[in-house]
Protein backbone atom coordinates (compact mmCIF):
# COMPACT_ATOMS: atom_id res chain seq x y z
CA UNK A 1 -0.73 -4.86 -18.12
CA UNK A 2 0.95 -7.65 -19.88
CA UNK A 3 -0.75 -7.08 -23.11
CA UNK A 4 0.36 -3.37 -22.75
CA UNK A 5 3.56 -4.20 -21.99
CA UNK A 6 3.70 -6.80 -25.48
CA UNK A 7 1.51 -4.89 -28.19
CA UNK A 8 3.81 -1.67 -27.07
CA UNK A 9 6.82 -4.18 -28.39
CA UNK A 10 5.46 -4.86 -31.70
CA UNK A 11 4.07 -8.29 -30.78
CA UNK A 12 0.55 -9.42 -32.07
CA UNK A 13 -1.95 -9.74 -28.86
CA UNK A 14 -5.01 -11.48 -28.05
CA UNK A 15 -6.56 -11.38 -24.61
CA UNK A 16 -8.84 -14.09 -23.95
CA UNK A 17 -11.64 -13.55 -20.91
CA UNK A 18 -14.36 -16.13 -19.61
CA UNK A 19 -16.92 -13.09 -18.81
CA UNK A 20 -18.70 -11.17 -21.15
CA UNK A 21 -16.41 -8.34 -20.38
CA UNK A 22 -13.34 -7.58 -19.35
CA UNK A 23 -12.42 -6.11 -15.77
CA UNK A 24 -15.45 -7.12 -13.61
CA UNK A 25 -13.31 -7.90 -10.74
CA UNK A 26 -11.61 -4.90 -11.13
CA UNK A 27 -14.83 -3.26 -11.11
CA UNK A 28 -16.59 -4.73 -8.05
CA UNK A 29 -13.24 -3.55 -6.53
CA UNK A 30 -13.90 -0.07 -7.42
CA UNK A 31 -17.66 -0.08 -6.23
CA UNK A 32 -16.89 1.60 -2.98
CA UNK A 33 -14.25 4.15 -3.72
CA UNK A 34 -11.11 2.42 -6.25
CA UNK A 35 -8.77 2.31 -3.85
CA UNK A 36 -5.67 2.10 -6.14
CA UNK A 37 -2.18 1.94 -3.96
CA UNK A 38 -1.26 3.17 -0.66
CA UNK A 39 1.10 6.35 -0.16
CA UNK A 40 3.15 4.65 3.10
CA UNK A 41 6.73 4.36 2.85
CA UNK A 42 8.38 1.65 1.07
CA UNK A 43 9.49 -0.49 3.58
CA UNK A 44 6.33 -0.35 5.76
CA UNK A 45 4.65 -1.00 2.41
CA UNK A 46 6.73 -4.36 1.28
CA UNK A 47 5.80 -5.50 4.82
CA UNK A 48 2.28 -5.78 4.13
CA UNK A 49 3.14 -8.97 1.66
CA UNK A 50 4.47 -10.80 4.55
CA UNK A 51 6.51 -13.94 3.82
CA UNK A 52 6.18 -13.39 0.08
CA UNK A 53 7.97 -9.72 -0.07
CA UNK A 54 11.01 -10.92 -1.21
CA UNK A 55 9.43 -12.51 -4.94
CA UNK A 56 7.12 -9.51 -4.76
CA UNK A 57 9.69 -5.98 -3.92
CA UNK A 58 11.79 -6.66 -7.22
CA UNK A 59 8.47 -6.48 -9.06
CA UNK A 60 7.42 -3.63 -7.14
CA UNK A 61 10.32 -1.48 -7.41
CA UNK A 62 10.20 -1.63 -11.34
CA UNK A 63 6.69 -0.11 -10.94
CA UNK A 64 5.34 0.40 -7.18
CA UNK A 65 2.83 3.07 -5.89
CA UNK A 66 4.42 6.11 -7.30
CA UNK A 67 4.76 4.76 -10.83
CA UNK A 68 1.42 3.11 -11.13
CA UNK A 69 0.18 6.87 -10.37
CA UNK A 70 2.16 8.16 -12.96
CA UNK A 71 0.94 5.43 -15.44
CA UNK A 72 -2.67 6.76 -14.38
CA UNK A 73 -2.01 10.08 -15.25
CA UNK A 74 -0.66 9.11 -18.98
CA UNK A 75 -4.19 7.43 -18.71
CA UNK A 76 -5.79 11.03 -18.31
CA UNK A 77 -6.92 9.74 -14.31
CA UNK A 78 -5.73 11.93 -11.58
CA UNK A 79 -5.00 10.81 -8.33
CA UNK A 80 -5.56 12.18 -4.52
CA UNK A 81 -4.53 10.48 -1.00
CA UNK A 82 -7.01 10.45 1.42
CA UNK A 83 -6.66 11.37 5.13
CA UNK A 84 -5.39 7.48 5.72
CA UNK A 85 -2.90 7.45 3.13
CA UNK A 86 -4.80 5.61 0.52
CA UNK A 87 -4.67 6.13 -3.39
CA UNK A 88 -7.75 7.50 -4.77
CA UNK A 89 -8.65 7.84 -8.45
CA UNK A 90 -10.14 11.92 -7.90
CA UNK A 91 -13.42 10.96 -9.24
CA UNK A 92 -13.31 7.51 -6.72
CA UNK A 93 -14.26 5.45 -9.69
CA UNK A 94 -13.03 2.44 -11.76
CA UNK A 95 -14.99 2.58 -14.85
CA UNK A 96 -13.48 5.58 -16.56
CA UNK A 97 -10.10 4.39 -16.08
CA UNK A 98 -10.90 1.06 -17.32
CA UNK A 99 -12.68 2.65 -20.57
CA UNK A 100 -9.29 4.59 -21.10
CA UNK A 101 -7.39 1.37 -20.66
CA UNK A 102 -9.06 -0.18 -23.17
CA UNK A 103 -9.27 2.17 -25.66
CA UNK A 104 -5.63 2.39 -25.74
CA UNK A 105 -5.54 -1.30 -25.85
CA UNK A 106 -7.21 -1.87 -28.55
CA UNK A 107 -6.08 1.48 -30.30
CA UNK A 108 -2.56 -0.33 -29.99
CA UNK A 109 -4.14 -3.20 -31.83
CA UNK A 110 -4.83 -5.88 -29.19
CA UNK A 111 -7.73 -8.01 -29.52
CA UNK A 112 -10.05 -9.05 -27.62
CA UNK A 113 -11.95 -12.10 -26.87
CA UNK A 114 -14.82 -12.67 -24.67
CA UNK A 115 -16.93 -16.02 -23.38
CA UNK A 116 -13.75 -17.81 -24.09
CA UNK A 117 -12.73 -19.75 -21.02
CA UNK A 118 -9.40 -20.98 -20.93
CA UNK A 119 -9.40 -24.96 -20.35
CA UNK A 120 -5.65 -26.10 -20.89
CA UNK A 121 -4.33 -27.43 -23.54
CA UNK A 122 -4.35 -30.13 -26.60
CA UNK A 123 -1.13 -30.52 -27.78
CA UNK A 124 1.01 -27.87 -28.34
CA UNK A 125 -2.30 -26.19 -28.80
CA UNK A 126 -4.60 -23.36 -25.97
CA UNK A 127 -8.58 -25.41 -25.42
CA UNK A 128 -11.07 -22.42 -25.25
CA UNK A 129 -14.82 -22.97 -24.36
CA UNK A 130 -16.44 -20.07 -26.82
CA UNK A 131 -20.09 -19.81 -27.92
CA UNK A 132 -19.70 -21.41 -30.95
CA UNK A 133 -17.84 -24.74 -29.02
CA UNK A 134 -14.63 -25.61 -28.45
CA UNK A 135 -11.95 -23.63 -30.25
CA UNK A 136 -8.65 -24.61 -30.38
CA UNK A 137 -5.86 -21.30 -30.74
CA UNK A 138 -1.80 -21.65 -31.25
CA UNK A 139 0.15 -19.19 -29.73
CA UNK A 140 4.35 -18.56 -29.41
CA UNK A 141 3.60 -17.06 -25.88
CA UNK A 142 1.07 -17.74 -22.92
CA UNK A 143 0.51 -15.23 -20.51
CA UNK A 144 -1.65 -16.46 -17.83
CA UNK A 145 -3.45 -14.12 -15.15
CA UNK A 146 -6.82 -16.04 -14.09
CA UNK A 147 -7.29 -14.88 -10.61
CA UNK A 148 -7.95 -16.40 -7.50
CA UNK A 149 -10.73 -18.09 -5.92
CA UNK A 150 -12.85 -15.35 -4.52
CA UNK A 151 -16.09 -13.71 -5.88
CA UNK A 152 -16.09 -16.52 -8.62
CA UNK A 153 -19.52 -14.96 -10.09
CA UNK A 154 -17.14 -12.43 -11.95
CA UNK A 155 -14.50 -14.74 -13.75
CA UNK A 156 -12.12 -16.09 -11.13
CA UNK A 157 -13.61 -19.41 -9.96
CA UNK A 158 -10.37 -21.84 -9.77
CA UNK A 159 -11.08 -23.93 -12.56
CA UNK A 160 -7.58 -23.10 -14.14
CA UNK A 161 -5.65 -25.21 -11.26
CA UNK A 162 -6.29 -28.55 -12.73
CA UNK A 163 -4.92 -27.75 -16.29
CA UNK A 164 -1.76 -27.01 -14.31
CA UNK A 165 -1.52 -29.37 -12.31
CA UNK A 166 -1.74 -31.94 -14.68
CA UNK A 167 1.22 -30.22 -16.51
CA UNK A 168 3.24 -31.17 -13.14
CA UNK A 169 2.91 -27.33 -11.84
CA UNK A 170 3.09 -27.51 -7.74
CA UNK A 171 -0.12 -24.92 -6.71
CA UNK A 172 -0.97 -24.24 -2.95
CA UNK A 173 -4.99 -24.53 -2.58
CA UNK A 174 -7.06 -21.39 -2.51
CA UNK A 175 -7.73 -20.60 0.94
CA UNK A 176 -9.94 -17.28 1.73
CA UNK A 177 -8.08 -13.64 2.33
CA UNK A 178 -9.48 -10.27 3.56
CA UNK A 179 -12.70 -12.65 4.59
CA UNK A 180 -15.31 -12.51 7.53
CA UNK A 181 -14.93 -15.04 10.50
CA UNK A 182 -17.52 -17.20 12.23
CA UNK A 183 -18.02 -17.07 15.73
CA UNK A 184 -20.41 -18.51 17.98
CA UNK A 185 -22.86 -15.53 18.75
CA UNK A 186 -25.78 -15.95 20.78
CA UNK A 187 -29.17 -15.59 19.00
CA UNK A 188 -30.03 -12.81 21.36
CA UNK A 189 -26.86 -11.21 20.32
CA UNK A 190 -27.22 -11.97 17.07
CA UNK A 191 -30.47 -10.53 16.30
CA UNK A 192 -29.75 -7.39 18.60
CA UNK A 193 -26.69 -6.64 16.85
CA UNK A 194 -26.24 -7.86 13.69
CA UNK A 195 -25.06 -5.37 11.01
CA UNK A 196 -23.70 -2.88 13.71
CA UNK A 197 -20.11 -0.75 13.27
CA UNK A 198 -17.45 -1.87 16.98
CA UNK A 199 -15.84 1.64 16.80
CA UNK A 200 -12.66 2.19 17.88
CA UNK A 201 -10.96 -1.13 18.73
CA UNK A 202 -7.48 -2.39 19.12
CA UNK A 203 -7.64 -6.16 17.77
CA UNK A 204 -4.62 -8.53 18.50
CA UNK A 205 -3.42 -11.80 17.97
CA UNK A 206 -0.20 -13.34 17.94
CA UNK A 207 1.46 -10.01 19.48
CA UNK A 208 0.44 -8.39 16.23
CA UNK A 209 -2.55 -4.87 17.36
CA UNK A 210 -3.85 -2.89 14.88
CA UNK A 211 -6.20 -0.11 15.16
CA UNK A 212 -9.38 0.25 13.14
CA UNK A 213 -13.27 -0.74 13.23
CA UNK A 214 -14.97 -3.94 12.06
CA UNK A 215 -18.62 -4.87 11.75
CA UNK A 216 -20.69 -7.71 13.54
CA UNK A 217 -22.43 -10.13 10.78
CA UNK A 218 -24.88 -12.79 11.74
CA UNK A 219 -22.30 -14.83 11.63
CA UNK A 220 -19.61 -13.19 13.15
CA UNK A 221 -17.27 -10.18 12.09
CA UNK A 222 -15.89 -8.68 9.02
CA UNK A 223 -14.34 -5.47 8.13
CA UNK A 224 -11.54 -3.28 7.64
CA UNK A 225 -9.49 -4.75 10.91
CA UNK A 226 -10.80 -7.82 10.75
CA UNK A 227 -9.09 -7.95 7.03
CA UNK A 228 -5.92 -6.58 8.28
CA UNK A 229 -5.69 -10.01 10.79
CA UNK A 230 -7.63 -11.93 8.50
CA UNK A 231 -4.08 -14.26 7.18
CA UNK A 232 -2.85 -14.59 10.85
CA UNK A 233 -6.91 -15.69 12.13
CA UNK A 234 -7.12 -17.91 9.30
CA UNK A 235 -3.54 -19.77 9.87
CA UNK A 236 -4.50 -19.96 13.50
CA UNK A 237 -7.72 -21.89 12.65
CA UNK A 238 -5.91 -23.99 10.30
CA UNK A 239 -3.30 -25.09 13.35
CA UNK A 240 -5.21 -25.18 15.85
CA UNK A 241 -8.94 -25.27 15.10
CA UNK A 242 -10.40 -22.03 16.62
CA UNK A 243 -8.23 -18.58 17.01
CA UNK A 244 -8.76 -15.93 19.78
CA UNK A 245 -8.61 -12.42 19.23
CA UNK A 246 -8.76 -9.96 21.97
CA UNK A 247 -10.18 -6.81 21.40
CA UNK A 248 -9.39 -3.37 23.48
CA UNK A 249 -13.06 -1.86 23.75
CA UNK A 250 -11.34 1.43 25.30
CA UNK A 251 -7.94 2.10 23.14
CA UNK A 252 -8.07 5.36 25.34
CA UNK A 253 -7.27 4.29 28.58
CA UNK A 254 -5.08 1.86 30.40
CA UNK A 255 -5.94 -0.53 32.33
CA UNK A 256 -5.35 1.67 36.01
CA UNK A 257 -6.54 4.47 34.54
CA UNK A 258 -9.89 2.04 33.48
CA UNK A 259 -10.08 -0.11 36.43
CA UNK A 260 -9.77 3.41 38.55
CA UNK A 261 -12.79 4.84 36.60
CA UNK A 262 -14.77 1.86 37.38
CA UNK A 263 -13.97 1.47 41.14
CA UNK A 264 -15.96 4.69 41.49
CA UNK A 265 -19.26 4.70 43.58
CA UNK A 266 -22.15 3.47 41.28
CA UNK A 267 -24.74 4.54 43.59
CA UNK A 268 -28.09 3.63 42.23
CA UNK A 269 -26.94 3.16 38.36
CA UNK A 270 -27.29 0.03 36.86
CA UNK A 271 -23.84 -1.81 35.31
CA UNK A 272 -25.42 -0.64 32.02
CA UNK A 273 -25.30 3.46 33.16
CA UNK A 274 -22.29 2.68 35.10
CA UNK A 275 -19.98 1.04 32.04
CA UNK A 276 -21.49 4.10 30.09
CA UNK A 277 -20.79 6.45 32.62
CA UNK A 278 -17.29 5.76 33.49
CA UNK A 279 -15.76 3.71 30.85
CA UNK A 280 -17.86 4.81 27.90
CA UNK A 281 -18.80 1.60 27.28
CA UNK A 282 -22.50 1.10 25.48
CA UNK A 283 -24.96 -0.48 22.71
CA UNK A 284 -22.75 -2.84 20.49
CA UNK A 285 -19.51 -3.11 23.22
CA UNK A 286 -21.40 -3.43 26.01
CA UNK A 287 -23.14 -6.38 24.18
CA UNK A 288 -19.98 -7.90 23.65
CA UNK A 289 -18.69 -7.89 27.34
CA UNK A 290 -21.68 -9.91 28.65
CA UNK A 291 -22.02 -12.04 25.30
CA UNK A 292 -18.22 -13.39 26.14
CA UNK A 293 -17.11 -12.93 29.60
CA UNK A 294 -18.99 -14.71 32.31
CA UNK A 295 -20.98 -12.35 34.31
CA UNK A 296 -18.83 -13.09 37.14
CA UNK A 297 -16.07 -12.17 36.03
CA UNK A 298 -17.58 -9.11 35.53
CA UNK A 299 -18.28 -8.45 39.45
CA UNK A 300 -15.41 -6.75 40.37
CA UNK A 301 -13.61 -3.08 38.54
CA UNK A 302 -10.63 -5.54 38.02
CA UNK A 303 -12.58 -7.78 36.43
CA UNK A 304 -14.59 -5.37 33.86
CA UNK A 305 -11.34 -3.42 33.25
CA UNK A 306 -9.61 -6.52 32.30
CA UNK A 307 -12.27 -7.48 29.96
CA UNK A 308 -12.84 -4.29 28.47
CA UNK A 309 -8.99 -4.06 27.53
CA UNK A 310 -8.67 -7.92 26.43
CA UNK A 311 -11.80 -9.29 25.55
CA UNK A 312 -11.05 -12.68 24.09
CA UNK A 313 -13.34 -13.12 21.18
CA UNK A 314 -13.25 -16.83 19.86
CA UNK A 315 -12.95 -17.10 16.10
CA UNK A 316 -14.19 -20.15 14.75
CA UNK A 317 -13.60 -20.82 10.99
CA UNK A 318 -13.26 -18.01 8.22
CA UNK A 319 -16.30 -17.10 5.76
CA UNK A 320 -15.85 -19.06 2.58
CA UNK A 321 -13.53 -18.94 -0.08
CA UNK A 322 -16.17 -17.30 -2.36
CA UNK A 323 -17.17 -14.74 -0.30
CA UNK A 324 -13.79 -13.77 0.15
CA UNK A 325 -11.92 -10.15 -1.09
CA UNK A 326 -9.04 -11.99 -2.17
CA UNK A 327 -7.06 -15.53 -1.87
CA UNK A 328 -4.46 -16.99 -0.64
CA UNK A 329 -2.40 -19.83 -2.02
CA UNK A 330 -1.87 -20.60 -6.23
CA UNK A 331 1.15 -21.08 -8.50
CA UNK A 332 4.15 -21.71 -5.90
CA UNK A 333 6.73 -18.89 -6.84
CA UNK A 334 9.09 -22.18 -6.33
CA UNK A 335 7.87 -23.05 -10.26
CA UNK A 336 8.56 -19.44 -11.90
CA UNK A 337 11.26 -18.16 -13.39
CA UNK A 338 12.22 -14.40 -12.24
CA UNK A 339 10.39 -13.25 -15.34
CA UNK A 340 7.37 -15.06 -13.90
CA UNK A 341 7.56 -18.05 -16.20
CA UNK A 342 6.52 -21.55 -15.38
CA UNK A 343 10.15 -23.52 -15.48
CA UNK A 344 8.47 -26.37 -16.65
CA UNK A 345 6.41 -24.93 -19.65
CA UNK A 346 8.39 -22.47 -21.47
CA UNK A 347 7.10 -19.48 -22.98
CA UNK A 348 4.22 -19.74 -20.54
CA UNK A 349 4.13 -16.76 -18.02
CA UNK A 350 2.03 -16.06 -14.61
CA UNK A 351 0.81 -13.09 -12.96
CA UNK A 352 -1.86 -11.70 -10.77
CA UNK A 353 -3.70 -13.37 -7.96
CA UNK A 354 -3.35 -16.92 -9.68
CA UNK A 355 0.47 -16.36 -7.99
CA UNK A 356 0.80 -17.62 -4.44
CA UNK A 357 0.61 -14.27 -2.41
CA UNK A 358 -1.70 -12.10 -0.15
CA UNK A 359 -1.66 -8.79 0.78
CA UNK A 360 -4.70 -6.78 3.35
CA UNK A 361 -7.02 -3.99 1.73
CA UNK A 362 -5.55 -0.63 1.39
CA UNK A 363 -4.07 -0.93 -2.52
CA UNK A 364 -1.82 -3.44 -1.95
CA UNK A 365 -3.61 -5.93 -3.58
CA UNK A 366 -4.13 -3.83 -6.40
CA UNK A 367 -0.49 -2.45 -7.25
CA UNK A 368 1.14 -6.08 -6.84
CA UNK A 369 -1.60 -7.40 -9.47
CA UNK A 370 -0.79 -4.18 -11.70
CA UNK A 371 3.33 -4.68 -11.45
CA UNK A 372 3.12 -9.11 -11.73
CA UNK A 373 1.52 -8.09 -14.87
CA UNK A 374 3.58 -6.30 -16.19
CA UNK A 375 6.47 -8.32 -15.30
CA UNK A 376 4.84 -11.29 -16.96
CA UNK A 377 4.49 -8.84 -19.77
CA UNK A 378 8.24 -8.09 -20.45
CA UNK A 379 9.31 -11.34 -19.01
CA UNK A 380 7.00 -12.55 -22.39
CA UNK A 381 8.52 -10.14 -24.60
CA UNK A 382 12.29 -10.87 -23.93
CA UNK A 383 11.45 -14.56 -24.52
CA UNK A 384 9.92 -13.88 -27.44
CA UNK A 385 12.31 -11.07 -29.16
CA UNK A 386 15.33 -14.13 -28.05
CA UNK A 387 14.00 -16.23 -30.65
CA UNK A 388 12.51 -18.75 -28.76
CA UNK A 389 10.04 -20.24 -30.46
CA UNK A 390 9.53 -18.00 -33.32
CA UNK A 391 9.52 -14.37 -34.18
CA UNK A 392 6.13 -14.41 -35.85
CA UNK A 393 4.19 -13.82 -33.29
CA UNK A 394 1.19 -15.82 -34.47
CA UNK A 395 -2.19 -16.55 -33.30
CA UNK A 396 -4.53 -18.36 -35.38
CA UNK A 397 -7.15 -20.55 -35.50
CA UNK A 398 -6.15 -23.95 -35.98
């Protein structure tokens, strides 16, 4: 976005990448369905960036949800919303609209440069690990947007935090977002269940419930509602050491309406036929009750409908940083300029998941990534066109 934003200006562009090709993230985010912005309205859809809405709505409003969709469609990539109000490319794919992309790129003249990993600087001078060595490039203008710490396989491993630190820029450490949590599962549990869909739930945790489904892992859980809570399960381990989520196994019922069902005569069924029977509890949820609530607490209708409605599922440390969707934590917005550059190195810019913010699923983290960029794009260009360093717009080999 930032090189659009600058070769559309007149400026001379080179975009630098440490993979053999360009958009692999942006690719592996596509591989289910590219999920490309959300359709909500705006204020429920600032709210999902939490504490960092405020450094993230002006860059929004210049190009949110509705003008990233019209940007597609100059593209040639039409857009649907789905039932749940997501942004769908019609064709669910990311590859075509990244082959547009950079066909227009590079019919706009940018260049581009691959297996050339960014390693700071010597001098006044960028330090690029290439195949052929170490290659040394002068620039008037440095846009940076290196990504976060998660799936580091495809180009965003971290590295780039110690070139900035040393340059006196404060960064927050990576930490894991939109991740899995451990628990503690049984290995009866564990092998019975591993792999299996806990369909519907209401999950909760510091009076915040959401909706949804999430999957049980070997480990523990992961999924779409575990990524929703995934910032507020994390921040709970980090303050406390463990985190407790309670789950609603019957978002259907209430509790009297539950605890009624239950205190009807079993007869001869088992608990197993009677939880099925009556509360439609079964398979993966019925695992859950006895793997985490003491079976005598499950003696009594009180006691299974107060389980059923609140099971407290202990969450013991998130999956790691690698494994993660996203991250959390980067360049403090404390150190940028409104036009996202650094205040301490002029004429270098920021954007992208390298910025300290999070976001859930749902393209969020997509349309914040698409507008920082091109902020950091026209942020560039306006220091540039002001004269400062140069109006050449250089960038040669030294």
């Amino acid at each position: 976005m930032a090189a659009e934003v600058l070769a559309a200006g007149g400026v001379r562009v080179a975009l630098f990448d440490a993979m053999p090709s360009v958009g692999r993230k942006f690719l592996m985010a596509g591989k289910g369905g590219m999920n490309i912005t959300h359709s909500e309205p705006r204020d429920l859809f600032l709210a999902r960036y939490g504490a960092r809405r405020p450094r993230l709505e002006p860059l929004l409003d210049a190009f949110g949800p509705e003008a990233l969709r019209s940007w597609l469609g100059e593209l040639g990539i039409d857009t649907f919303t789905g039932t749940s109000g997501r942004v769908f490319p019609t064709d669910m794919k990311a590859a075509p609209l990244l082959r547009a992309w950079l066909y227009r790129l590079r019919a706009a003249g940018v260049e581009f440069h691959m297996r050339h990993r960014w390693c700071g600087w010597e001098g006044r001078r960028l330090r690029f690990q290439a195949p052929e060595g170490e290659r040394l490039v002068s620039a008037d203008a440095l846009v940076l947007a290196l990504g976060g710490g998660s799936w580091p396989q495809l180009g965003s491993d971290g590295r780039w935090t110690a070139p900035l630190q040393e340059r006196g820029i404060p960064i927050l450490p990576l930490r894991p977002a939109n991740c899995g949590f451990d628990t503690a599962w049984s290995e009866h549990f564990r092998l019975r269940f591993a792999g299996q869909p806990v369909k519907p739930v209401i999950a909760s945790i510091d009076n915040f419930s959401q909706q949804g489904e999430f999957n049980i892992t070997a480990t523990g859980v992961e999924g779409g509602l575990i990524y929703a809570l995934s910032a507020r399960l994390r921040d709970e381990i980090e303050a406390r050491g463990t985190a407790v989520l309670h789950l609603d196994l019957a978002p259907g019922r209430s509790l009297e309406r539950l605890e009624a069902d239950l205190s009807r005569p079993r007869g001869r069924d088992s608990l197993a036929n009677h939880l099925r029977r009556r509360a439609g509890i079964e398979g993966v949820k019925a695992g859950l009750l006895r793997e985490v609530v003491p079976s005598r607490a499950l003696d009594t209708p009180a006691g299974l409908a107060a389980a059923i409605k609140s099971l407290p599922l202990k969450i013991v440390a998130p999956r790691p940083l690698g494994e993660a969707i996203s991250s959390a934590g980067g360049v403090a917005f404390e150190a940028l300029e409104g036009s996202l550059m650094l205040r301490e190195l002029p004429g270098v810019f920021c954007a992208g998941e390298m910025l300290d913010w999070e976001a859930p699923t749902g393209g969020y983290l997509l349309t914040a990534c698409f507008a920082s960029g091109r902020a950091a794009g026209q942020g560039t260009l306006a220091w540039l066109t002001a004269g400062r360093p140069g109006l050449e717009n250089r960038l040669d080999d030294a």
